[in-house]
C-alpha atoms as a PDB file:
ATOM      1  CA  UNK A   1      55.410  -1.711 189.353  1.00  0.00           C
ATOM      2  CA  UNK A   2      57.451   1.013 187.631  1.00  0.00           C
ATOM      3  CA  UNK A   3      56.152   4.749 188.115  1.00  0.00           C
ATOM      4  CA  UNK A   4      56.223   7.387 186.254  1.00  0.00           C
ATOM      5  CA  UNK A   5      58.512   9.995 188.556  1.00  0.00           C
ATOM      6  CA  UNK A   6      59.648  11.714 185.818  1.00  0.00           C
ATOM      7  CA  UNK A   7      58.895  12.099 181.779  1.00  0.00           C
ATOM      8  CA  UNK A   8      61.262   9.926 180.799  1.00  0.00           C
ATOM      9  CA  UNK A   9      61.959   7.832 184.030  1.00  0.00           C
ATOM     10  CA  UNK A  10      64.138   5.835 182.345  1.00  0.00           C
ATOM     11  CA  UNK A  11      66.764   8.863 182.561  1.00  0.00           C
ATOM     12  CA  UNK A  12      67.531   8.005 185.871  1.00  0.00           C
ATOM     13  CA  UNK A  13      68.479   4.512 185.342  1.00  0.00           C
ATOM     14  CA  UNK A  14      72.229   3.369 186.821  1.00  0.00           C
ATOM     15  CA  UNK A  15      72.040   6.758 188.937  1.00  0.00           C
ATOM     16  CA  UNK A  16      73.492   5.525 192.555  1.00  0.00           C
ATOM     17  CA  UNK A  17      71.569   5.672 195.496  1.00  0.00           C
ATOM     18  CA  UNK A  18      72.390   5.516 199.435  1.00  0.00           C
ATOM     19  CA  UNK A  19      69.989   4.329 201.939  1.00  0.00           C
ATOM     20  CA  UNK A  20      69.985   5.884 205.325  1.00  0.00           C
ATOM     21  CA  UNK A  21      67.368   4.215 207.418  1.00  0.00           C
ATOM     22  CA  UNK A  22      67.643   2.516 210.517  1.00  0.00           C
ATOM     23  CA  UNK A  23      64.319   0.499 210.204  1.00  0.00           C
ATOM     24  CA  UNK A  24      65.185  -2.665 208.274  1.00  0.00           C
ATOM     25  CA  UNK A  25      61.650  -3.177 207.073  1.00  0.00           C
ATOM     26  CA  UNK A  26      61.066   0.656 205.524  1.00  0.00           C
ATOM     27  CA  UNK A  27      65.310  -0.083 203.884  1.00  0.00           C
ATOM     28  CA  UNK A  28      63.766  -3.062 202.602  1.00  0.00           C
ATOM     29  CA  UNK A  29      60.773  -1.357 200.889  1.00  0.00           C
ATOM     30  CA  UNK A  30      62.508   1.288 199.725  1.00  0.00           C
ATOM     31  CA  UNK A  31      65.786  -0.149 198.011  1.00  0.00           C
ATOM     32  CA  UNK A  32      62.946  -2.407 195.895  1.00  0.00           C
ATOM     33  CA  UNK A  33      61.431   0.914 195.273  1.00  0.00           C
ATOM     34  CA  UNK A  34      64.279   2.659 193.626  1.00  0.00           C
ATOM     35  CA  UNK A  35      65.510  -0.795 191.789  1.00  0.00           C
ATOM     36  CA  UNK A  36      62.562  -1.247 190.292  1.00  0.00           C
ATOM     37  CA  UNK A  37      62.622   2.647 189.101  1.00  0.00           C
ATOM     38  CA  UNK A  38      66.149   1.892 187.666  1.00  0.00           C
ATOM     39  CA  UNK A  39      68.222   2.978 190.306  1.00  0.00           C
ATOM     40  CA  UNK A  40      71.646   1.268 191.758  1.00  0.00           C
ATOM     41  CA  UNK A  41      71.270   0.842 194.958  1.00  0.00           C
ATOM     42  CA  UNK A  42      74.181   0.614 197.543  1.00  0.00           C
ATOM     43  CA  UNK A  43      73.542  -1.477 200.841  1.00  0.00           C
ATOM     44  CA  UNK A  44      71.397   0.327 203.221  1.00  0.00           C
ATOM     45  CA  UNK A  45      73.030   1.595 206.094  1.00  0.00           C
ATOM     46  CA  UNK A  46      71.702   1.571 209.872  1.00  0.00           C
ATOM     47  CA  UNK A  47      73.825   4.102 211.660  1.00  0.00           C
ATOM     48  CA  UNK A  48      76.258   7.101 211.431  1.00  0.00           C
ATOM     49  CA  UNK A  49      79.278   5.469 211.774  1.00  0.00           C
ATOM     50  CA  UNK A  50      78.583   3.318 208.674  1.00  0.00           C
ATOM     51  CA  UNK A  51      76.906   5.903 206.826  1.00  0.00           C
ATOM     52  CA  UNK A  52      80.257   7.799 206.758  1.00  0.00           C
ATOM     53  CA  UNK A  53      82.526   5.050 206.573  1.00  0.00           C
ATOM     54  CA  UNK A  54      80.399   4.266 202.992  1.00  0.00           C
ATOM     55  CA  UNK A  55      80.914   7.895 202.164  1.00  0.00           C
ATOM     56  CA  UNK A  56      84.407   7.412 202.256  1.00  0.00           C
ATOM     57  CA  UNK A  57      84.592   4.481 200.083  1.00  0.00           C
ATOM     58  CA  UNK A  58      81.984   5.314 197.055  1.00  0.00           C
ATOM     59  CA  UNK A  59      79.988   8.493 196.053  1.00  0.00           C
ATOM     60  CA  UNK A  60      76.220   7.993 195.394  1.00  0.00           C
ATOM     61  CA  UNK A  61      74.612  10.533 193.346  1.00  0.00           C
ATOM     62  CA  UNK A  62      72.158  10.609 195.909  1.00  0.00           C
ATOM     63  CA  UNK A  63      70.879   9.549 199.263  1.00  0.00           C
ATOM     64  CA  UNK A  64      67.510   9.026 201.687  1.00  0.00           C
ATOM     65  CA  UNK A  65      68.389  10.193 204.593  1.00  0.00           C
ATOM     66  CA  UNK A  66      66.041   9.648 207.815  1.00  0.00           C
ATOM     67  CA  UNK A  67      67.142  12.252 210.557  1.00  0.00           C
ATOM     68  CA  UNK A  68      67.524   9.949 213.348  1.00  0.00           C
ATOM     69  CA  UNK A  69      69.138   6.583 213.322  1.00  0.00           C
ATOM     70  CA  UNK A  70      68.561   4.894 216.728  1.00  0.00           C
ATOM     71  CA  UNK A  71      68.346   7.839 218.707  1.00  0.00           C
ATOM     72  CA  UNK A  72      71.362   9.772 217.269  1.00  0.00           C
ATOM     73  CA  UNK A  73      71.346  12.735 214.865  1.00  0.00           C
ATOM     74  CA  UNK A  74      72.143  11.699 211.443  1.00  0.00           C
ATOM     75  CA  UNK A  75      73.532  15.643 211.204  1.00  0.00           C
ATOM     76  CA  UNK A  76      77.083  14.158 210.780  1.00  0.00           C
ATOM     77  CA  UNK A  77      75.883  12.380 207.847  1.00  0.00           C
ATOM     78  CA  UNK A  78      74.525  15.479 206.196  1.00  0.00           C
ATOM     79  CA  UNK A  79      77.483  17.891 206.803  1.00  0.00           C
ATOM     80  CA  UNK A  80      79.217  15.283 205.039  1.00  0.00           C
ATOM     81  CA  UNK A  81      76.472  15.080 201.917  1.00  0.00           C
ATOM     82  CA  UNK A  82      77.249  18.690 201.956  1.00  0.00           C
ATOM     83  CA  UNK A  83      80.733  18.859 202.059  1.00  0.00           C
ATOM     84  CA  UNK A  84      81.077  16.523 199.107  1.00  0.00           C
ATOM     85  CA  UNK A  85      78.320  18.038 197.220  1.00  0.00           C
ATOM     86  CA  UNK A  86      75.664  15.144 197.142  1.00  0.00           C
ATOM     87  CA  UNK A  87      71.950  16.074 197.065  1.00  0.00           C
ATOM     88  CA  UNK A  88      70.089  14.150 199.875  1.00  0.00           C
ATOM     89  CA  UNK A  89      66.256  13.951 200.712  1.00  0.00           C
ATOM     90  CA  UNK A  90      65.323  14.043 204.387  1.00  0.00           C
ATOM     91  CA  UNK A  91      63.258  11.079 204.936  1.00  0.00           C
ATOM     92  CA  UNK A  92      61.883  11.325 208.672  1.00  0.00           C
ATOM     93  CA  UNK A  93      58.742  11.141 211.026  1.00  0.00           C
ATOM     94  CA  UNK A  94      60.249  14.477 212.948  1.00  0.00           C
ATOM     95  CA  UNK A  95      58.937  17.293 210.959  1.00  0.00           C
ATOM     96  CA  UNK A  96      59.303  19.497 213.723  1.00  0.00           C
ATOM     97  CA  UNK A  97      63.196  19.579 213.831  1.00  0.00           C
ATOM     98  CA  UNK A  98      63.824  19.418 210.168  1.00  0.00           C
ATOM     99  CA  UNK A  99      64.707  23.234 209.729  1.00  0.00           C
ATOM    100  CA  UNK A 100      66.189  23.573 213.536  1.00  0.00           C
ATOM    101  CA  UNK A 101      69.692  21.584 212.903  1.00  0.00           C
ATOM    102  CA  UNK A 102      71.241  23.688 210.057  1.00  0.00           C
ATOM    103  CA  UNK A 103      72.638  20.734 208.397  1.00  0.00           C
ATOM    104  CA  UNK A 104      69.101  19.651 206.910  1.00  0.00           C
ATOM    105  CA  UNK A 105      68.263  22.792 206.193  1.00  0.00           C
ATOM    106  CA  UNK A 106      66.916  23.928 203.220  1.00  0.00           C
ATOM    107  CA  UNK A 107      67.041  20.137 202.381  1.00  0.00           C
ATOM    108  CA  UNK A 108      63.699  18.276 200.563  1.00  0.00           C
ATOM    109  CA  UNK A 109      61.770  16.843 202.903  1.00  0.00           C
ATOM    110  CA  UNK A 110      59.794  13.355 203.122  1.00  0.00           C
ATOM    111  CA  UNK A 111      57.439  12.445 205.723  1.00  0.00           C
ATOM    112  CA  UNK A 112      57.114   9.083 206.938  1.00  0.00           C
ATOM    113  CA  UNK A 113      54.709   7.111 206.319  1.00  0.00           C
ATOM    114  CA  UNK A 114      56.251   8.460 203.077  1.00  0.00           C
ATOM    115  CA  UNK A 115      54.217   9.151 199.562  1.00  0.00           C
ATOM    116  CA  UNK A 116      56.126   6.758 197.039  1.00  0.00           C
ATOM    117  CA  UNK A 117      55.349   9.398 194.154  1.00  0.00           C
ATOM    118  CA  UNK A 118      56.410  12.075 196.272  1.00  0.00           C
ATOM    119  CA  UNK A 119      59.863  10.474 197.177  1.00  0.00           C
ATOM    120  CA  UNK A 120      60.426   9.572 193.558  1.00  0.00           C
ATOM    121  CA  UNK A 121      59.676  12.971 192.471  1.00  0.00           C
ATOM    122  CA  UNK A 122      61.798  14.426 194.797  1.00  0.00           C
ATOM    123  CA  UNK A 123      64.793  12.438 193.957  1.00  0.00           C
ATOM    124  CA  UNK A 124      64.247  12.924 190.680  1.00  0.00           C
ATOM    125  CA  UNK A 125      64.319  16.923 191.183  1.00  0.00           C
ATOM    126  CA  UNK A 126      67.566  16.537 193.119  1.00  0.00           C
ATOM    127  CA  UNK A 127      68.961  14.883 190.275  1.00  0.00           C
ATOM    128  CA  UNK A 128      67.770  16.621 187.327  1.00  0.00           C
ATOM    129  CA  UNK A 129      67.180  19.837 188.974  1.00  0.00           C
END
């Protein structure tokens, strides 16, 4: 089922997507989200380490990020998005600490259980602007 995020949702078709999520299930349902909206999605990534070892090797236009990935900050991760200019959405079930660890500041936000119109639209606003 395709959903409207955006006017023409089609505009966002080929745009390249990173997965940050260290629950295999929510990847899982997500990366069928965003293919079925027309997105290219690279492998989902569990932890840190590959997160910025994928940064390295291609540039996504954009990435979910969830905030912790096994128990470790994912604040490397979004230095990184920052450094290299890449507009992420903060996908995470900790609310609380979103705007203490300045590297997600001032970053969308996502709670989990997460809206699917709500993520789309957000993505879609990083995106488009």
């Amino acid at each position: 089922m395709t959903i409207a995020a955006t006017e023409n949702p089609r505009a966002l078709a080929g745009r390249r997507v990173l997965i940050v999520e260290d629950e295999m299930l929510l990847a899982m349902d997500l990366e069928m989200l965003l293919e079925d909206q027309g997105y290219e999605v690279l492998q989902p990534v569990r932890n840190v380490e590959r997160a910025l070892a994928v940064l390295g090797a291609e540039r996504p236009d954009v990435v979910t990020l969830d905030m912790n990935l096994n128990g470790e900050s994912s604040a490397p991760v979004a230095t990184a998005l920052r450094e290299q200019n890449i507009p992420f959405v903060v996908v995470t079930g900790y609310t609380a600490k979103h705007g203490e660890e300045p590297a997600f500041r001032d970053a969308p936000l996502v709670k989990k259980p997460y809206d699917t119109v709500e993520l789309l639209r957000a993505l879609t606003h990083l995106l488009t602007g």
